[in-house]
C-alpha atoms as a PDB file:
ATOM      1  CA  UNK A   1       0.000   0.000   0.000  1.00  0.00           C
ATOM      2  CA  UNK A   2       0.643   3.632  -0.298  1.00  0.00           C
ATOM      3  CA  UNK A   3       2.473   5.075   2.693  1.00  0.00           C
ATOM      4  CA  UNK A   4       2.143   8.872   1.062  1.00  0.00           C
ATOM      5  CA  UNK A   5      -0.578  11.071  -0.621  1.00  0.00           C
ATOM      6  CA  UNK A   6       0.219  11.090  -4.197  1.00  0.00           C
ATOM      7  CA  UNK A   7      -0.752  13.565  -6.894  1.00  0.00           C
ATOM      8  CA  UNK A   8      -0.086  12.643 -10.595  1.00  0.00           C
ATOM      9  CA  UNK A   9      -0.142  14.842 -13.622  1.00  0.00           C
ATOM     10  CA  UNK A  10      -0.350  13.032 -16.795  1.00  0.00           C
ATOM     11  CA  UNK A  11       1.808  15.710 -19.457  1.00  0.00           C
ATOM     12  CA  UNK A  12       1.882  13.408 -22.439  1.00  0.00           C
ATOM     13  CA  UNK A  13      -0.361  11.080 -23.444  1.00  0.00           C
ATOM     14  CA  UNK A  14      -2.658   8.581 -21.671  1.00  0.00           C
ATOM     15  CA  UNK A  15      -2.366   6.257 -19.402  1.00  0.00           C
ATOM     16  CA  UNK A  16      -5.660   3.920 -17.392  1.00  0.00           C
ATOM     17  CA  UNK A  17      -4.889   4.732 -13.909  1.00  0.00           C
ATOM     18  CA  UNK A  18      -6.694   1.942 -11.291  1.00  0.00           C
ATOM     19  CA  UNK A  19      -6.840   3.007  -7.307  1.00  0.00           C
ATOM     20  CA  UNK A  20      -8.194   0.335  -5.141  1.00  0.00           C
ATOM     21  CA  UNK A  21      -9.338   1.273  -1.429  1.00  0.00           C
ATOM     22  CA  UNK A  22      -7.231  -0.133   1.553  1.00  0.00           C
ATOM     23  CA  UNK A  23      -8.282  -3.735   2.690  1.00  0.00           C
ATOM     24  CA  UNK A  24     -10.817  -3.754   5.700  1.00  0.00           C
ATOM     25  CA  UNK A  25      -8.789  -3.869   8.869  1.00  0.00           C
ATOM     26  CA  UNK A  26      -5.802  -2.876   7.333  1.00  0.00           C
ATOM     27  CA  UNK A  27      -3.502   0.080   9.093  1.00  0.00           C
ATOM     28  CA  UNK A  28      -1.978   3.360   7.281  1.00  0.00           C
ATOM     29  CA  UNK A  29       1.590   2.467   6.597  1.00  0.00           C
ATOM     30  CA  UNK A  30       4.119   4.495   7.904  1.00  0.00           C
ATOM     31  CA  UNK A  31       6.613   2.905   5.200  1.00  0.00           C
ATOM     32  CA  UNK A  32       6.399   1.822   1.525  1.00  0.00           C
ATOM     33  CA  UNK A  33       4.864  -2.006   1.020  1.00  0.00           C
ATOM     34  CA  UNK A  34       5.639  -4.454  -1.395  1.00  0.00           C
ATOM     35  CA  UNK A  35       4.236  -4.242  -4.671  1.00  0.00           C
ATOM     36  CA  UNK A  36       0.901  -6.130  -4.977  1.00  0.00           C
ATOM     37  CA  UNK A  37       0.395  -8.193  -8.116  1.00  0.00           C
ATOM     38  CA  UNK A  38      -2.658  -7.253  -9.747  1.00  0.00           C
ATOM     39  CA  UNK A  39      -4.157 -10.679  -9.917  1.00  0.00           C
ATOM     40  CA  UNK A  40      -3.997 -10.291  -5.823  1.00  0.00           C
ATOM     41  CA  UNK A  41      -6.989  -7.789  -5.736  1.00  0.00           C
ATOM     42  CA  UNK A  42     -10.114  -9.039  -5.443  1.00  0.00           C
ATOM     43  CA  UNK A  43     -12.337  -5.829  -5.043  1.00  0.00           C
ATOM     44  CA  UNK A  44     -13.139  -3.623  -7.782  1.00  0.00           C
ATOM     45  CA  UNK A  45     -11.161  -0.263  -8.304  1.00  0.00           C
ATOM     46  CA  UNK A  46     -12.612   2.611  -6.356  1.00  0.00           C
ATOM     47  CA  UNK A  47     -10.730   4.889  -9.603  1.00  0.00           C
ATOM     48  CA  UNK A  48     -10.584   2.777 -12.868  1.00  0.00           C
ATOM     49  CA  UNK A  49     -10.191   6.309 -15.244  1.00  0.00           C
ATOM     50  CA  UNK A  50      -8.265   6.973 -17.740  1.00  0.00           C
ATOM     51  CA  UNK A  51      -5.652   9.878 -17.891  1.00  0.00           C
ATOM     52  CA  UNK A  52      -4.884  12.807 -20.557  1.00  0.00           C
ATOM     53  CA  UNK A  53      -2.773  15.178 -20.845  1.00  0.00           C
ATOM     54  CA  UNK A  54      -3.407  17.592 -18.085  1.00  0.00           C
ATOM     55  CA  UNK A  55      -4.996  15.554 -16.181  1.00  0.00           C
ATOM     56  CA  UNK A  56      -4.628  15.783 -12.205  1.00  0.00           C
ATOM     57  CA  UNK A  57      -5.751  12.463  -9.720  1.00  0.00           C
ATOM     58  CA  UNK A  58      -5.402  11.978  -6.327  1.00  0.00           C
ATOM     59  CA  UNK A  59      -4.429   9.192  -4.902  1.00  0.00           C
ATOM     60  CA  UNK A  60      -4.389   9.106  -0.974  1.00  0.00           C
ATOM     61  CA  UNK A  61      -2.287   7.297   1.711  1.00  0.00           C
ATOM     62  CA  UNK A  62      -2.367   3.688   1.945  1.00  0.00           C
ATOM     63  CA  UNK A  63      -4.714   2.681  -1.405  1.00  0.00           C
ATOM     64  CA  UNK A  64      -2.795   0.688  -4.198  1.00  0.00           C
ATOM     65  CA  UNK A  65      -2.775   2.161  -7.681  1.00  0.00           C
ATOM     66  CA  UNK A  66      -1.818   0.558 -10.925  1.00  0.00           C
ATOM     67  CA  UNK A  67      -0.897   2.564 -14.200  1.00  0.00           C
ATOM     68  CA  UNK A  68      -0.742   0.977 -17.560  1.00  0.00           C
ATOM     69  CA  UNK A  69      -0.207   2.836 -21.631  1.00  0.00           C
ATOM     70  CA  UNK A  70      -3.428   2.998 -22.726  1.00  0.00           C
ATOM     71  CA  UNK A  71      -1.642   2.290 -26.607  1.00  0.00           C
ATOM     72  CA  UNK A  72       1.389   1.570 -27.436  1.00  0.00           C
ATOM     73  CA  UNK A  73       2.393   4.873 -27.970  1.00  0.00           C
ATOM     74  CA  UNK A  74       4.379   6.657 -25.062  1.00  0.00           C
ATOM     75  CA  UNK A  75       3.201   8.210 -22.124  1.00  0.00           C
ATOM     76  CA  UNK A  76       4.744  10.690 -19.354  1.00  0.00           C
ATOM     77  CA  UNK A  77       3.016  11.612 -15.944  1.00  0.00           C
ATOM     78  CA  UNK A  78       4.655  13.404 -13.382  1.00  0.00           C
ATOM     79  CA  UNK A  79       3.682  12.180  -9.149  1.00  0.00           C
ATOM     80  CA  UNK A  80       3.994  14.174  -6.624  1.00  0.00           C
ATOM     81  CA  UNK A  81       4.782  12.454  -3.079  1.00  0.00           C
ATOM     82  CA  UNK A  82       3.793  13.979   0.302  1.00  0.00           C
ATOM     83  CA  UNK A  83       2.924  13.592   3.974  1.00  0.00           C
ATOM     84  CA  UNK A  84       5.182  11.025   3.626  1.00  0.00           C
ATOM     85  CA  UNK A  85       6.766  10.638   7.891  1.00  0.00           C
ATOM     86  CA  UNK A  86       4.296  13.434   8.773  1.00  0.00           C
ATOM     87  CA  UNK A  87       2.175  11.289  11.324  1.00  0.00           C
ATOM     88  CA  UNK A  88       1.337  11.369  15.060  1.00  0.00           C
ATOM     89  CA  UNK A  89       3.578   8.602  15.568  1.00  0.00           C
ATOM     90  CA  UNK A  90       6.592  10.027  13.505  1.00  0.00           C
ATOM     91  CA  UNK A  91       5.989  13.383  15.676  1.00  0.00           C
ATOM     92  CA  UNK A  92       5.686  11.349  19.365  1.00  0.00           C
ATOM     93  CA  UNK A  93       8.746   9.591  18.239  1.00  0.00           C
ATOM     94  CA  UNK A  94      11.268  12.695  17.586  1.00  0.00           C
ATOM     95  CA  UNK A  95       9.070  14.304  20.806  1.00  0.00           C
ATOM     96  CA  UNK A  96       9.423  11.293  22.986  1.00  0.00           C
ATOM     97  CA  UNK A  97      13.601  10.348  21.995  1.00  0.00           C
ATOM     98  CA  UNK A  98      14.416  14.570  22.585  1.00  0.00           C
ATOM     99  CA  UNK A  99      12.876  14.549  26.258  1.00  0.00           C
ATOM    100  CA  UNK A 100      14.681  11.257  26.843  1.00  0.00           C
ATOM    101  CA  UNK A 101      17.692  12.831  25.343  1.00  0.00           C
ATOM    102  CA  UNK A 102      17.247  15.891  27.627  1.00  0.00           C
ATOM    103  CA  UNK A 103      16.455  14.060  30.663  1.00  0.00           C
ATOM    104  CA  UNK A 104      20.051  12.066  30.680  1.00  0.00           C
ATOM    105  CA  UNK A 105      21.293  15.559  30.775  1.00  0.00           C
ATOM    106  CA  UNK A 106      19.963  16.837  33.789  1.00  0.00           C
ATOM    107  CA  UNK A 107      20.961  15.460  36.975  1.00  0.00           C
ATOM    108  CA  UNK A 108      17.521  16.233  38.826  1.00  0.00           C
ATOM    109  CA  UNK A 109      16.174  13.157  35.942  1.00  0.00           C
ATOM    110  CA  UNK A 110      18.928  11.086  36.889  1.00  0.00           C
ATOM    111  CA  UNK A 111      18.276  10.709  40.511  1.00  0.00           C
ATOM    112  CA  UNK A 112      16.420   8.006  42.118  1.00  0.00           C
ATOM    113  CA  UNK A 113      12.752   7.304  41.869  1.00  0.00           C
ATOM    114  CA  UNK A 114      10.678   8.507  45.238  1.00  0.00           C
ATOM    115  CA  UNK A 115       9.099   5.704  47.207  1.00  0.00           C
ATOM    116  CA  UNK A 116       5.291   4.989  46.336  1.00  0.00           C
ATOM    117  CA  UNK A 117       6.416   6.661  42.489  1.00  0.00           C
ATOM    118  CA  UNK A 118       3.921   4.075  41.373  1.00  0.00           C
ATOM    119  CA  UNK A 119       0.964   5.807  42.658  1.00  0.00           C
ATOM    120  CA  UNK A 120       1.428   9.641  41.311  1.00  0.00           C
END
């Protein structure tokens, strides 16, 4: 799947573009997946369109696109990557590894925890 919001502007030619929905019970990826074989889908495309020049599609985080030459003659579309790493998690975990960073630093983190610390 997906792990990014794409954009994609066809600039020469045409191309079918097919954008299937994530599978139920499936998470957003915070990394690219492995390619899916078409034959592997079993639902219908939620996008089955075909592209022309100056064309514009959306494709958003975690659905699985395929892109195929309409003919044989050539094609050029240029896609445009984002949010990818721009997640809660990907925030918590620069947040979370600085104050652990910081804390090491100071001595008032480094000395021992109170008794009863369990129950604060």
């Amino acid at each position: 799947a997906n792990d990014v919001d794409s954009f994609v502007l066809m600039t020469e030619g045409s191309m079918r573009w097919r954008v299937y929905n994530p599978a139920p019970n499936s998470s957003l990826p915070l990394d690219p997946g492995p390619d899916v074989p078409l034959e592997e889908l079993r639902a219908a495309p939620s996008v089955d369109t075909v592209l022309q020049s100056g064309d514009l599609l959306y494709i958003p985080r975690g659905h699985i696109y395929f892109a195929a030459n309409v003919d044989q003659k050539p094609s050029c579309h240029l896609l445009l990557s984002t949010n990818q790493h721009h997640t809660w998690a990907d925030f918590l975990s620069v947040l979370l590894q600085k104050a652990v960073d910081l804390s090491v630093s100071d001595a008032e983190f480094r000395r021992t925890l109170p008794l009863g610390w369990t129950r604060y």
